[in-house]
N, C-alpha and C. Protein backbone atom coordinates (compact mmCIF):
# COMPACT_ATOMS: atom_id res chain seq x y z
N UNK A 1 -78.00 -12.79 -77.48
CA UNK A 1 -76.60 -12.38 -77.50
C UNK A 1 -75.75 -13.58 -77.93
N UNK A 2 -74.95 -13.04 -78.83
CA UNK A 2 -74.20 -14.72 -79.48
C UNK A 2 -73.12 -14.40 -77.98
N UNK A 3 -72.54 -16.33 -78.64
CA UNK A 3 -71.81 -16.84 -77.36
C UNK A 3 -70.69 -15.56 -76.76
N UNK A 4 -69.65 -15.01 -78.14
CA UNK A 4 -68.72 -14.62 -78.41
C UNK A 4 -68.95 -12.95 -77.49
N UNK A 5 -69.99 -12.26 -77.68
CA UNK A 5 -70.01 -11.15 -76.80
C UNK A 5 -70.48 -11.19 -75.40
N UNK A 6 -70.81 -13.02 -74.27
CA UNK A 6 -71.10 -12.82 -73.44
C UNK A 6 -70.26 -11.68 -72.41
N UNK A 7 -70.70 -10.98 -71.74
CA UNK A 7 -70.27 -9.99 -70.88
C UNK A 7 -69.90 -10.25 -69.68
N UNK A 8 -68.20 -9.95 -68.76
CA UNK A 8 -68.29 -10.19 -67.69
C UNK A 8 -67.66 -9.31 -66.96
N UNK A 9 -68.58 -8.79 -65.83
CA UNK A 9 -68.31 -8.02 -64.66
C UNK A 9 -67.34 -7.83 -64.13
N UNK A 10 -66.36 -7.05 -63.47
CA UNK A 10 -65.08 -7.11 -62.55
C UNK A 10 -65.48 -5.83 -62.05
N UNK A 11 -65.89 -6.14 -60.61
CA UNK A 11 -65.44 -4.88 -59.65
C UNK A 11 -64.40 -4.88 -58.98
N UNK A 12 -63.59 -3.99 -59.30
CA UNK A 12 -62.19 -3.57 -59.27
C UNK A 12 -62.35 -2.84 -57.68
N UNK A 13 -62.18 -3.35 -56.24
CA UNK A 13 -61.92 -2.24 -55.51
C UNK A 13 -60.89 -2.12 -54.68
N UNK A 14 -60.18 -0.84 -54.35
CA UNK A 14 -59.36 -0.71 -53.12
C UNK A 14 -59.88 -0.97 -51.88
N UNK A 15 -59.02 -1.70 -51.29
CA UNK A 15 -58.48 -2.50 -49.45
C UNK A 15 -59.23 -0.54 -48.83
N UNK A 16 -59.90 -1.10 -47.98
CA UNK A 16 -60.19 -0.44 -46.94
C UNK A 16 -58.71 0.30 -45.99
N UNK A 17 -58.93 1.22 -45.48
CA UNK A 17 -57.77 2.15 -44.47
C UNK A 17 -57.23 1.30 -43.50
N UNK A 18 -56.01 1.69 -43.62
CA UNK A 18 -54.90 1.01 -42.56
C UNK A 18 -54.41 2.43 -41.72
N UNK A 19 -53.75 2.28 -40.51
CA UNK A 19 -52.87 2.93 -40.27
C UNK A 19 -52.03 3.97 -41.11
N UNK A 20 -51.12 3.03 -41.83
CA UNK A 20 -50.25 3.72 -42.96
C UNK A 20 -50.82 4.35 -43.96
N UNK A 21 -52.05 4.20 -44.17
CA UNK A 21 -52.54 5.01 -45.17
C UNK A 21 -52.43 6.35 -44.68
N UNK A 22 -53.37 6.28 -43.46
CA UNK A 22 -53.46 8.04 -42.57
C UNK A 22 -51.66 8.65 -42.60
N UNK A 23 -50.85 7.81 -42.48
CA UNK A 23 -49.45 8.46 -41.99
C UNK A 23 -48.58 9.02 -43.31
N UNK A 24 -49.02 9.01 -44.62
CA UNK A 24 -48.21 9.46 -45.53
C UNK A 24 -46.91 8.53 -46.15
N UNK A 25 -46.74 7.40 -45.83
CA UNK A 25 -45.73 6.49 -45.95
C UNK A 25 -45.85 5.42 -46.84
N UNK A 26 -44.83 5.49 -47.88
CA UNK A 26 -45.11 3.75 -49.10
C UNK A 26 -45.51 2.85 -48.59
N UNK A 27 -46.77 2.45 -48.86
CA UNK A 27 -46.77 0.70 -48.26
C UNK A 27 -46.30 -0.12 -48.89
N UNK A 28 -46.46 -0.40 -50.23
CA UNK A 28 -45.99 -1.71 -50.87
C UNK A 28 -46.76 -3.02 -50.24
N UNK A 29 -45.25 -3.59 -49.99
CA UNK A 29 -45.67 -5.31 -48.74
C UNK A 29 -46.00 -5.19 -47.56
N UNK A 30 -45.43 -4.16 -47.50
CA UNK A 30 -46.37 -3.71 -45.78
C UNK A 30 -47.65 -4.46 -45.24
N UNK A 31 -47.24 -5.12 -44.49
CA UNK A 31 -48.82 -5.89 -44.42
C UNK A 31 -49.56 -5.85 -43.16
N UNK A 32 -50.20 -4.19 -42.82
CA UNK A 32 -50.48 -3.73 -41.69
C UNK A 32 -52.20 -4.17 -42.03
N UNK A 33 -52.65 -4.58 -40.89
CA UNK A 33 -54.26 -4.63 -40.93
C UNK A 33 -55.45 -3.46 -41.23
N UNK A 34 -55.82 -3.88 -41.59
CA UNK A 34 -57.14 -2.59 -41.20
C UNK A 34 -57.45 -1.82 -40.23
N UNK A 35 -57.98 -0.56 -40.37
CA UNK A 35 -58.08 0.39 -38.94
C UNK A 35 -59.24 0.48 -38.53
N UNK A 36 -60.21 1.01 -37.59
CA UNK A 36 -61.66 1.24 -37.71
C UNK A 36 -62.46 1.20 -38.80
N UNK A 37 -61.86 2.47 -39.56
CA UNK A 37 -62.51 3.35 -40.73
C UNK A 37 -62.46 2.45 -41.70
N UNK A 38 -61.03 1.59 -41.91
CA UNK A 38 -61.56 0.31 -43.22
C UNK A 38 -62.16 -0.90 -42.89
N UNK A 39 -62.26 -0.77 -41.22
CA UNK A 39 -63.32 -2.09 -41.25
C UNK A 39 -64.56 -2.00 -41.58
N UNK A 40 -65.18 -0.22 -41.58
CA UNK A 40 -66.32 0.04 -41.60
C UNK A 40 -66.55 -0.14 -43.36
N UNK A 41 -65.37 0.48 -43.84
CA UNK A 41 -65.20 0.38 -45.57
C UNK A 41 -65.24 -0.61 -46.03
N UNK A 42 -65.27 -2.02 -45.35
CA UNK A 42 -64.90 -3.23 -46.05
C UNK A 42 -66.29 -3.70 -46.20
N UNK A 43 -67.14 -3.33 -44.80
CA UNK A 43 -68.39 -3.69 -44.49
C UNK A 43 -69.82 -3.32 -45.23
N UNK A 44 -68.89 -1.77 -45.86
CA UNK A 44 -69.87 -1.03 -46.77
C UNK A 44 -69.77 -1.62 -48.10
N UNK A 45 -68.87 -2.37 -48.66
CA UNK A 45 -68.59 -3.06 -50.30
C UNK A 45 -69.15 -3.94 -49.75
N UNK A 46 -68.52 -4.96 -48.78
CA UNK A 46 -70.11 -6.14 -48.66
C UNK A 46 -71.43 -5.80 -48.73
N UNK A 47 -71.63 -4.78 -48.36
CA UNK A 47 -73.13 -5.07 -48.38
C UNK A 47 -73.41 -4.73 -50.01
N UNK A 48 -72.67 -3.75 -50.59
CA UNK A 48 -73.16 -3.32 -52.04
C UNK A 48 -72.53 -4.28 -52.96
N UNK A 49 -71.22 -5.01 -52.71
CA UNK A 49 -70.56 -6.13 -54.06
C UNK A 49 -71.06 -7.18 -53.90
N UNK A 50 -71.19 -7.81 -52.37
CA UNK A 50 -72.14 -9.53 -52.00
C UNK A 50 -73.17 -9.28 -52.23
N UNK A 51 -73.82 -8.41 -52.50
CA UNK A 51 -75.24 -8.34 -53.05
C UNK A 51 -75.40 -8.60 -54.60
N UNK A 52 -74.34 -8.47 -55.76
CA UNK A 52 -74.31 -8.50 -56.98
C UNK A 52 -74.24 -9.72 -57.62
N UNK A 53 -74.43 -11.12 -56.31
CA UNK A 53 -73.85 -12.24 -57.14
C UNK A 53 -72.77 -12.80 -57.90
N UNK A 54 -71.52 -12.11 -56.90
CA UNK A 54 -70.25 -12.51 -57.50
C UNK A 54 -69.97 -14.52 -57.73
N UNK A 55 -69.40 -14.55 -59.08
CA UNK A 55 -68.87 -15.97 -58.75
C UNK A 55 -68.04 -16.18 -58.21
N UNK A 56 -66.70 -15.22 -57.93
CA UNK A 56 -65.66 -15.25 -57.19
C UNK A 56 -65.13 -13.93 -56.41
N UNK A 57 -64.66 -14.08 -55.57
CA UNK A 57 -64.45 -12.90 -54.73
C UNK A 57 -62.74 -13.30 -54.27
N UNK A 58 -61.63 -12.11 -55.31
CA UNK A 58 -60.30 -12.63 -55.16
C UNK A 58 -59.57 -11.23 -54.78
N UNK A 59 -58.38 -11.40 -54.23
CA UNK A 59 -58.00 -10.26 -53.94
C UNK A 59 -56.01 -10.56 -53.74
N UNK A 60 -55.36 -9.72 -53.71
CA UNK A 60 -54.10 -9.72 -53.23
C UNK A 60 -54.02 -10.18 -51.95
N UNK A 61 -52.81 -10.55 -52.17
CA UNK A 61 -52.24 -11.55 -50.83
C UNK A 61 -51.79 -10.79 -49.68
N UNK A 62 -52.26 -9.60 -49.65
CA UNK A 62 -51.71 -8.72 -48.29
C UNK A 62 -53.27 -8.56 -47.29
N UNK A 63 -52.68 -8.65 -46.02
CA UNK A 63 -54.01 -8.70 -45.65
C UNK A 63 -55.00 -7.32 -45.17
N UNK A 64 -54.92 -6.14 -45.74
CA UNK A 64 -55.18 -5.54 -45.70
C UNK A 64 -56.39 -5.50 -46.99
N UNK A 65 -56.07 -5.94 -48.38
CA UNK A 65 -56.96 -6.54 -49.19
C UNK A 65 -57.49 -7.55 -48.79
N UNK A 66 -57.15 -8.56 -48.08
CA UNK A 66 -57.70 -10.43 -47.59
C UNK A 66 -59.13 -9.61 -46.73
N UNK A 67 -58.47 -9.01 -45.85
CA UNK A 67 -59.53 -8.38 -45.16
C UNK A 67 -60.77 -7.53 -45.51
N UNK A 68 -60.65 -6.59 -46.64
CA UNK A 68 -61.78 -5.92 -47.36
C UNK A 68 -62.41 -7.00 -48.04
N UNK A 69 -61.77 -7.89 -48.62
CA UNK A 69 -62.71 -8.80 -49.77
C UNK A 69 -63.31 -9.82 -48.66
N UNK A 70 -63.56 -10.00 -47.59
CA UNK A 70 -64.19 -10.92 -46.54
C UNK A 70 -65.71 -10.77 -46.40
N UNK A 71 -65.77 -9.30 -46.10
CA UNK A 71 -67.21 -8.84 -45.98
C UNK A 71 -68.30 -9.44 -47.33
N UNK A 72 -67.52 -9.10 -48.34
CA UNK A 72 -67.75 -8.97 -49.73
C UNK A 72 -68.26 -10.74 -49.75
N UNK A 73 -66.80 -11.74 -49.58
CA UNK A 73 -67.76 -13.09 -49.95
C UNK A 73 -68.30 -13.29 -48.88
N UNK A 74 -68.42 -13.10 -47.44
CA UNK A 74 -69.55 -13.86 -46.81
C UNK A 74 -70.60 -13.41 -47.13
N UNK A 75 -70.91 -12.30 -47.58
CA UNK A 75 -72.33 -11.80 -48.15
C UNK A 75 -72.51 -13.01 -49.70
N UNK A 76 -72.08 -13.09 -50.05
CA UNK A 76 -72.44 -13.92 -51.42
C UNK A 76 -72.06 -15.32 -51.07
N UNK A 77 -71.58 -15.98 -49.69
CA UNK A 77 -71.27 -17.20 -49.70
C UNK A 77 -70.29 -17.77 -50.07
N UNK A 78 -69.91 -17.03 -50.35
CA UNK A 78 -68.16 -17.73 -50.93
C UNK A 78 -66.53 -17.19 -49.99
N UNK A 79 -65.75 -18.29 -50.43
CA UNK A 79 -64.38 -17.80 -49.73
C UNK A 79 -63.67 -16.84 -50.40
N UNK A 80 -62.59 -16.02 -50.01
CA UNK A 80 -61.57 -15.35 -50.29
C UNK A 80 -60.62 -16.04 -51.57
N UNK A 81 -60.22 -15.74 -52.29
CA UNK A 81 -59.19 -16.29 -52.92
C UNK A 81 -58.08 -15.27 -53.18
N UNK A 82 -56.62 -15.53 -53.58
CA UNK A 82 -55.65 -14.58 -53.48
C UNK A 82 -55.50 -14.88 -54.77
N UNK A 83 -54.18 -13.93 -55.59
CA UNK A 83 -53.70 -13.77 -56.68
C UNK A 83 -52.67 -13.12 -56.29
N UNK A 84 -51.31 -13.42 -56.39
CA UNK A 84 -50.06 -12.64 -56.31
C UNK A 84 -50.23 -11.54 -57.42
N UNK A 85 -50.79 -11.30 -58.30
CA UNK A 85 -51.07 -11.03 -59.59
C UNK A 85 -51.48 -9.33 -59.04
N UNK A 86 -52.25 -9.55 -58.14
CA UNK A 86 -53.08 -8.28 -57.52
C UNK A 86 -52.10 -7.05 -56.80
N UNK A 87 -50.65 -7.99 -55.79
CA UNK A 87 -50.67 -7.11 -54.99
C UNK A 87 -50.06 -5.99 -55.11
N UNK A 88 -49.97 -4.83 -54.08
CA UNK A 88 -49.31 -3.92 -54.18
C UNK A 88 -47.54 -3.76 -54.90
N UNK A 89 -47.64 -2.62 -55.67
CA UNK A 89 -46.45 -2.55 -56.21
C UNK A 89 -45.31 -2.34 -55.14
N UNK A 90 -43.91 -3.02 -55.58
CA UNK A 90 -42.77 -2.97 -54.44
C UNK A 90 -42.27 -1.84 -54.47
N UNK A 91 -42.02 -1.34 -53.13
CA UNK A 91 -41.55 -0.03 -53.11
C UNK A 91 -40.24 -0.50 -52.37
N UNK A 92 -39.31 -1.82 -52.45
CA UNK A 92 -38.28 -2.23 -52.19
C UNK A 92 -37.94 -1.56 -50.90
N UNK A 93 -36.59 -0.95 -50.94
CA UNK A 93 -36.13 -0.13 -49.38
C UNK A 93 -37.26 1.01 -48.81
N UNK A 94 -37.93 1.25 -49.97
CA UNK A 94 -38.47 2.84 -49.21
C UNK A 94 -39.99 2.56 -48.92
N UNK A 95 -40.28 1.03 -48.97
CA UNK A 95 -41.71 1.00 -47.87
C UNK A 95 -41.45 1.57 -46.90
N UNK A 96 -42.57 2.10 -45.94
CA UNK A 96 -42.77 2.66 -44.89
C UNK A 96 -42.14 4.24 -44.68
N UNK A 97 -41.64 4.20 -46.07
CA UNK A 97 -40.75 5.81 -46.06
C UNK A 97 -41.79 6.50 -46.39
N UNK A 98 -41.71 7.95 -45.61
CA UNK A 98 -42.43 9.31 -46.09
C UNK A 98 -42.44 9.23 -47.76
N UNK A 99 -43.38 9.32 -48.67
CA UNK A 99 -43.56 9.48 -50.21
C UNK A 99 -42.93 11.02 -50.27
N UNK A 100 -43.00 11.80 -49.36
CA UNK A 100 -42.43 13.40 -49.98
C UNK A 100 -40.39 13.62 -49.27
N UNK A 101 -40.44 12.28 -48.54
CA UNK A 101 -38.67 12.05 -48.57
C UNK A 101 -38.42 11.20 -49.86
N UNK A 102 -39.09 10.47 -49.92
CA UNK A 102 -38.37 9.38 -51.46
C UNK A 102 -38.25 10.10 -52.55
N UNK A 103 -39.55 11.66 -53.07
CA UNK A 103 -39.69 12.22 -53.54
C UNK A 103 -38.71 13.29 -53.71
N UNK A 104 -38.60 13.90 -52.62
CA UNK A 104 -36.98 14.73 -52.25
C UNK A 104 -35.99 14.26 -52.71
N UNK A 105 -35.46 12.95 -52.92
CA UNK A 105 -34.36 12.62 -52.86
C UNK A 105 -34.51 12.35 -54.23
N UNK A 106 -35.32 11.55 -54.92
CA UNK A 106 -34.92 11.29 -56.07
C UNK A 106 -35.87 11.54 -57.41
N UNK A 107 -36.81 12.96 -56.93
CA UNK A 107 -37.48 13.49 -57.45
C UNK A 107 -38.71 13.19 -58.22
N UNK A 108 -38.87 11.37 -58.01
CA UNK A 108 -40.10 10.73 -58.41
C UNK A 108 -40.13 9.33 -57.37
N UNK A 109 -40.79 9.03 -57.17
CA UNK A 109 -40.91 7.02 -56.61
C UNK A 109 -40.14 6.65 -57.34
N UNK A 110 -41.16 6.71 -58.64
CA UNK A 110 -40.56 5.49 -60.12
C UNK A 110 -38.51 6.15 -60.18
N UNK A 111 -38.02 6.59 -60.08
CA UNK A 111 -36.81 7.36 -59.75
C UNK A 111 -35.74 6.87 -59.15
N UNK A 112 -36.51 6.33 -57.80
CA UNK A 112 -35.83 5.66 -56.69
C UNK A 112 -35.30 4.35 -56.45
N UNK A 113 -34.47 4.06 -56.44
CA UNK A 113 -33.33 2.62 -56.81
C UNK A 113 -34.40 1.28 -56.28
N UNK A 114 -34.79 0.26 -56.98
CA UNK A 114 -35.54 -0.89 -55.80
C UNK A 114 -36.43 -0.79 -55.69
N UNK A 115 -37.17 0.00 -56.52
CA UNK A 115 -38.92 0.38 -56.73
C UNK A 115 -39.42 -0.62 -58.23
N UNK A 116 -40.39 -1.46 -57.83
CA UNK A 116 -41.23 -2.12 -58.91
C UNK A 116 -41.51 -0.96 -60.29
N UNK A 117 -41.08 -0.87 -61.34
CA UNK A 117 -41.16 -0.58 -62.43
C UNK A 117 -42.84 -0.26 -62.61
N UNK A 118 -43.45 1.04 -62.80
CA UNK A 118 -44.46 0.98 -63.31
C UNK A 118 -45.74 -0.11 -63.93
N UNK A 119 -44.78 -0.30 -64.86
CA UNK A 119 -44.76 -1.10 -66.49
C UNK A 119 -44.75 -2.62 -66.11
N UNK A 120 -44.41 -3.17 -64.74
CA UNK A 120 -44.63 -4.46 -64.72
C UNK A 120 -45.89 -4.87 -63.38
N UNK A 121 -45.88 -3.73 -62.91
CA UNK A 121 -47.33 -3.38 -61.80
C UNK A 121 -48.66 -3.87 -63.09
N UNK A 122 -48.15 -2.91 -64.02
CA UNK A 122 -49.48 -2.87 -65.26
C UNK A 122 -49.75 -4.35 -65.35
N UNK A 123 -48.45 -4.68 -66.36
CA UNK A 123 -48.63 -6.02 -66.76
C UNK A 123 -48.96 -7.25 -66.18
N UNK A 124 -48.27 -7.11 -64.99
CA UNK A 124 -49.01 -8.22 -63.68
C UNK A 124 -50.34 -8.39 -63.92
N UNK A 125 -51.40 -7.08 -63.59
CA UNK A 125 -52.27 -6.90 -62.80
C UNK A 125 -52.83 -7.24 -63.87
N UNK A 126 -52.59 -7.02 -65.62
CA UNK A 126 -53.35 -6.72 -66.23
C UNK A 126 -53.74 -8.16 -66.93
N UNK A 127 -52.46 -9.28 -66.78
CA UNK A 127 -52.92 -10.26 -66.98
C UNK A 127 -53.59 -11.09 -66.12
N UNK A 128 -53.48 -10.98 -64.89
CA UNK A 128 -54.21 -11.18 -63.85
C UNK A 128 -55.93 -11.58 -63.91
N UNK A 129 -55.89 -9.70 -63.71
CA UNK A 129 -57.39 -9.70 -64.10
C UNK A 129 -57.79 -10.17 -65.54
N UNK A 130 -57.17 -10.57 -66.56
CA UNK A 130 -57.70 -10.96 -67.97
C UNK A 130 -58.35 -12.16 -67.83
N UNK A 131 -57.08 -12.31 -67.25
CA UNK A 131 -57.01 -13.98 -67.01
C UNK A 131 -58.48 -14.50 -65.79
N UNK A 132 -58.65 -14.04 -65.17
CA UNK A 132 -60.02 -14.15 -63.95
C UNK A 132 -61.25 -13.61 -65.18
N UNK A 133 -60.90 -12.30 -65.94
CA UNK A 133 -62.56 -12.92 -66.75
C UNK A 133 -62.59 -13.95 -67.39
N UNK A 134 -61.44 -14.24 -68.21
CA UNK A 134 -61.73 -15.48 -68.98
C UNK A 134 -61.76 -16.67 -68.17
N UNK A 135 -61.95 -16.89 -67.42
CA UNK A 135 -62.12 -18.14 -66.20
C UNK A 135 -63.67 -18.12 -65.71
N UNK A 136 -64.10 -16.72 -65.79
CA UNK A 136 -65.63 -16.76 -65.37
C UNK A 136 -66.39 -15.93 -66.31
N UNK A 137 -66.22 -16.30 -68.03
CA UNK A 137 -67.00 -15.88 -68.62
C UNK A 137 -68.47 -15.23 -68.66
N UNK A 138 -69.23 -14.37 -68.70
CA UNK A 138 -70.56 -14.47 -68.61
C UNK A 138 -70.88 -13.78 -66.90
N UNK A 139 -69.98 -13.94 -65.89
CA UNK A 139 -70.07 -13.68 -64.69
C UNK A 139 -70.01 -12.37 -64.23
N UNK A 140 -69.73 -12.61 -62.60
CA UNK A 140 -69.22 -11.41 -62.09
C UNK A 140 -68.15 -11.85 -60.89
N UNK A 141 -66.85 -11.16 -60.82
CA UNK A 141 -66.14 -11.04 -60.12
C UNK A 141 -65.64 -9.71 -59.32
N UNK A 142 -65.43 -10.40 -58.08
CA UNK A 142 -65.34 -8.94 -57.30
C UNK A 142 -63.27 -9.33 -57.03
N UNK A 143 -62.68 -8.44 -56.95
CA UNK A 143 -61.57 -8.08 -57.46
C UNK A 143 -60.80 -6.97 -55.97
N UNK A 144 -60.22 -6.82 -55.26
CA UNK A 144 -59.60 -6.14 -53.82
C UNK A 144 -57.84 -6.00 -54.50
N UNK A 145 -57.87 -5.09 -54.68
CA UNK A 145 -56.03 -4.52 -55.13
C UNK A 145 -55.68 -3.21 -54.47
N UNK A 146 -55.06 -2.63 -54.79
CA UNK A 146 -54.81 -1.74 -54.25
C UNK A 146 -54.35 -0.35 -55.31
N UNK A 147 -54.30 0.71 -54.53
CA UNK A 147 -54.30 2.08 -55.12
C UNK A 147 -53.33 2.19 -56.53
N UNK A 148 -52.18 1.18 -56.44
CA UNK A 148 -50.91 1.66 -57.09
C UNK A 148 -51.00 0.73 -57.74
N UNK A 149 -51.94 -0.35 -58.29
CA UNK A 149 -52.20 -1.14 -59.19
C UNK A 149 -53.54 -0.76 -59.64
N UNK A 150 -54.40 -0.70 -58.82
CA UNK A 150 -55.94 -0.24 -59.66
C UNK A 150 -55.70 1.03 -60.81
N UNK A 151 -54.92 2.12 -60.44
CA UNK A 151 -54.66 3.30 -61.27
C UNK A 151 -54.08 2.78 -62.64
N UNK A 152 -52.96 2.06 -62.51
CA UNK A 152 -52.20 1.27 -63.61
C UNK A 152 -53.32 0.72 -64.56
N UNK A 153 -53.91 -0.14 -63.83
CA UNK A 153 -55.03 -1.27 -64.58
C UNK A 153 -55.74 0.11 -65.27
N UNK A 154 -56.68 0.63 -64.95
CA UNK A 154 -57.46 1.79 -65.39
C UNK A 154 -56.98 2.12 -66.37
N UNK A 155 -55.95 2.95 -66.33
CA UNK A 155 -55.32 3.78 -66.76
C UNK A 155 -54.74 2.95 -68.23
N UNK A 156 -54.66 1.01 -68.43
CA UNK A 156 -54.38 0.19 -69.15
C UNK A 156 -55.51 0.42 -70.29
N UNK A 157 -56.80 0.25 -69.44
CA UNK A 157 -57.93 -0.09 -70.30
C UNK A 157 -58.61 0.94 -70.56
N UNK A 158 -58.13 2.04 -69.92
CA UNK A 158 -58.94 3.20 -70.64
C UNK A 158 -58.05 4.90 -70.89
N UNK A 159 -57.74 4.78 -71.68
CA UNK A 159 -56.07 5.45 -71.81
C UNK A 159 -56.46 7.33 -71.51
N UNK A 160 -58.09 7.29 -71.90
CA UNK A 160 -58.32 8.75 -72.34
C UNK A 160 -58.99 9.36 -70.61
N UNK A 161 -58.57 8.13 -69.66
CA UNK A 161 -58.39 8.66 -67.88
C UNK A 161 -57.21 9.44 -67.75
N UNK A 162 -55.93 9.37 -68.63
CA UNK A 162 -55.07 10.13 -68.19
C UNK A 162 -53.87 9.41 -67.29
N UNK A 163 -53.36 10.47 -67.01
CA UNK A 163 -51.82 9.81 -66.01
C UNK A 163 -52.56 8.69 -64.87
N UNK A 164 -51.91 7.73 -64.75
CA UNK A 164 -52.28 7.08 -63.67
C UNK A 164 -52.63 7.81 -62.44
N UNK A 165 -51.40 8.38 -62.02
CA UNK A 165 -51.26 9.45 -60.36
C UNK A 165 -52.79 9.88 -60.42
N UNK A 166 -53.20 10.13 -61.29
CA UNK A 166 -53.99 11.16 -61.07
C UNK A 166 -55.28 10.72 -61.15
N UNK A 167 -55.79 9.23 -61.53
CA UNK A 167 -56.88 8.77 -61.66
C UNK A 167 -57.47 8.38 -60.07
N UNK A 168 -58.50 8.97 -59.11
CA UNK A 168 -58.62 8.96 -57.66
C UNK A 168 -59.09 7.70 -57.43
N UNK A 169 -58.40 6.95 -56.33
CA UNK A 169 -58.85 5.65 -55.69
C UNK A 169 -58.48 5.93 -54.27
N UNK A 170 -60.07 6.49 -53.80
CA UNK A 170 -60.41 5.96 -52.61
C UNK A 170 -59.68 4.75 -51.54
N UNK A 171 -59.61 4.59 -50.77
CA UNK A 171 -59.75 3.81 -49.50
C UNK A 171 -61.50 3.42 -49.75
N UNK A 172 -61.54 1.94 -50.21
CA UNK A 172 -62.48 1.61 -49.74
C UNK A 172 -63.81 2.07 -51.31
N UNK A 173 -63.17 2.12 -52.09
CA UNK A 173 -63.75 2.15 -53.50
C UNK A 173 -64.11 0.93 -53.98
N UNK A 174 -64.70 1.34 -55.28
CA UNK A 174 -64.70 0.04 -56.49
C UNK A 174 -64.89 0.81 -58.08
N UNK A 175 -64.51 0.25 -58.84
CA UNK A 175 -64.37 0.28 -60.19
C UNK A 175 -65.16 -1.01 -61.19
N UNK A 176 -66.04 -0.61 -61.80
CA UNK A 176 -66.74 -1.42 -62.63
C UNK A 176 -66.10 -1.49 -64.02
N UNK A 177 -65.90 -2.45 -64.09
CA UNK A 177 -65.79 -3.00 -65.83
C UNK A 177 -65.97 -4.11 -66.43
N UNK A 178 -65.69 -4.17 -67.49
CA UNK A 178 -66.44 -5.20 -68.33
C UNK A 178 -65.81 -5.72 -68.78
N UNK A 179 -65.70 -7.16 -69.43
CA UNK A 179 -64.76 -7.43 -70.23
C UNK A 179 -65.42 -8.64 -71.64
N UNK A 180 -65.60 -8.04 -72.31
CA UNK A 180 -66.06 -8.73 -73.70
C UNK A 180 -65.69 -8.44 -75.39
N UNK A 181 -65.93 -9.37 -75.74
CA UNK A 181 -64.96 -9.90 -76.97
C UNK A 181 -63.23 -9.43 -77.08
N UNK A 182 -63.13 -9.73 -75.79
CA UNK A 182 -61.41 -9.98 -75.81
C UNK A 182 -60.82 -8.36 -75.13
N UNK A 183 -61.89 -7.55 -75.24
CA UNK A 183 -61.94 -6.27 -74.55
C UNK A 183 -61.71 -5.80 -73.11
N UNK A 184 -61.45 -4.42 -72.48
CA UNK A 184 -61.84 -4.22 -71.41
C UNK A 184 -62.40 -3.03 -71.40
N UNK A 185 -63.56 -2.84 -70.99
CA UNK A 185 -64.05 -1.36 -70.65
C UNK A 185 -64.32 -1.25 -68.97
N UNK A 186 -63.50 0.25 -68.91
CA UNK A 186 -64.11 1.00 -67.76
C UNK A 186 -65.53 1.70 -67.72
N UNK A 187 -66.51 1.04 -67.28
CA UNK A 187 -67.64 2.07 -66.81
C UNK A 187 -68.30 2.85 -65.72
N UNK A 188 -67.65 2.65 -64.88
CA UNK A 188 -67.79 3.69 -63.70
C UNK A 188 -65.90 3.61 -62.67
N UNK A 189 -65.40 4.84 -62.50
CA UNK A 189 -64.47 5.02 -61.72
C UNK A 189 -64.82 5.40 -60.17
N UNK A 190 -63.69 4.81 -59.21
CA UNK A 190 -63.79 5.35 -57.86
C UNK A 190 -64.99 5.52 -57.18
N UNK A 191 -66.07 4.62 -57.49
CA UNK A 191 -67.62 4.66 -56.59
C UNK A 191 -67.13 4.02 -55.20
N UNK A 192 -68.18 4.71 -54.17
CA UNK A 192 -68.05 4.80 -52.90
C UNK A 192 -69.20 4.25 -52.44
N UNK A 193 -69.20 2.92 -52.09
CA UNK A 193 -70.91 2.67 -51.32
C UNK A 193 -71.36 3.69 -50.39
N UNK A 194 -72.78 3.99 -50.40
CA UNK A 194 -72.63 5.03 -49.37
C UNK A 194 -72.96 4.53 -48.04
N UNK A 195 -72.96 5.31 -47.21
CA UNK A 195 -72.97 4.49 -45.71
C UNK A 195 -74.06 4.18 -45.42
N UNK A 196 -74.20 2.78 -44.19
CA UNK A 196 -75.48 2.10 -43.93
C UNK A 196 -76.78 3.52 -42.85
């Protein structure tokens, strides 16, 4: 394989279940911990992503992601690292608000006064992650974001997934892709380790 098409890994996955997930409410910055069910979710990507030989294991700065990507590097030996780049999109005033009141009122999220712009969720995330393959050429990186950026990203690199909303991310997923000769491909969406 010439130098130019070495291939590198990014498993893309969503932060394990919080509280607020079960309750119907924007998280955004919300930076509520993990609940049972995503400690068990965090525990299930460690055993299947720290097994893959990640070189780096990075995630958003909320600790609800800090916390899923833990399992993940102590299985492979390595620390946590953050990326502002990763985290959840701002849902400004209407974190913690019901999604079907913000919806009521102003008939979309993206709608609603003080909400992070689609279009710069994308671009964040998307240079983000570019930027982490080209840092570990040839590798594999394991990657912890969240629902309302993973869809964006997807939805960046592989256009014929469709509307973002609608591309499914799990609590406690991962997303495989690739990234070579300057490319990104999606090859598997929303996989679920299965349970121990």
């Amino acid at each position: 394989m010439a130098d130019g098409t070495r291939r590198t890994v990014v498993y893309l996955a969503r932060h394990g279940q919080t509280a607020l997930n079960e309750s119907g409410v924007l998280r955004g910055l919300l930076d509520p911990p993990l609940n049972d069910a995503g400690r068990k979710q965090a525990r299930r990507l460690g055993v299947v992503l720290g097994s893959r030989s990640p070189s780096i294991v990075i995630a958003s700065p909320l600790r609800r992601a800090v916390q899923t990507a833990q399992p993940v590097a102590e299985r492979a030996g390595l620390q946590v690292a953050t990326d502002q780049c990763l985290v959840d999109r701002d849902y400004g005033p209407w974190a913690g608000v019901p999604l079907e009141s913000v919806v009521g009122r102003w008939g979309s999220v993206d709608a609603a006064p003080g909400v992070e712009p689609r279009d710069t969720v994308r671009d964040r995330a998307v240079s983000g992650l570019t930027s982490i393959a080209r840092r570990y050429p040839g590798e594999t990186a394991v990657v912890v974001s969240h629902d309302a950026v993973n869809k964006e990203v997807l939805a960046a690199f592989d256009p014929g997934l469709g509307d973002p909303e609608k591309i499914p991310q799990e609590n406690g997923c991962f997303n495989t892709l690739e990234w070579r000769d300057d490319q990104w491909l999606v090859l598997q969406v929303n996989e679920l380790p299965a349970p121990p």
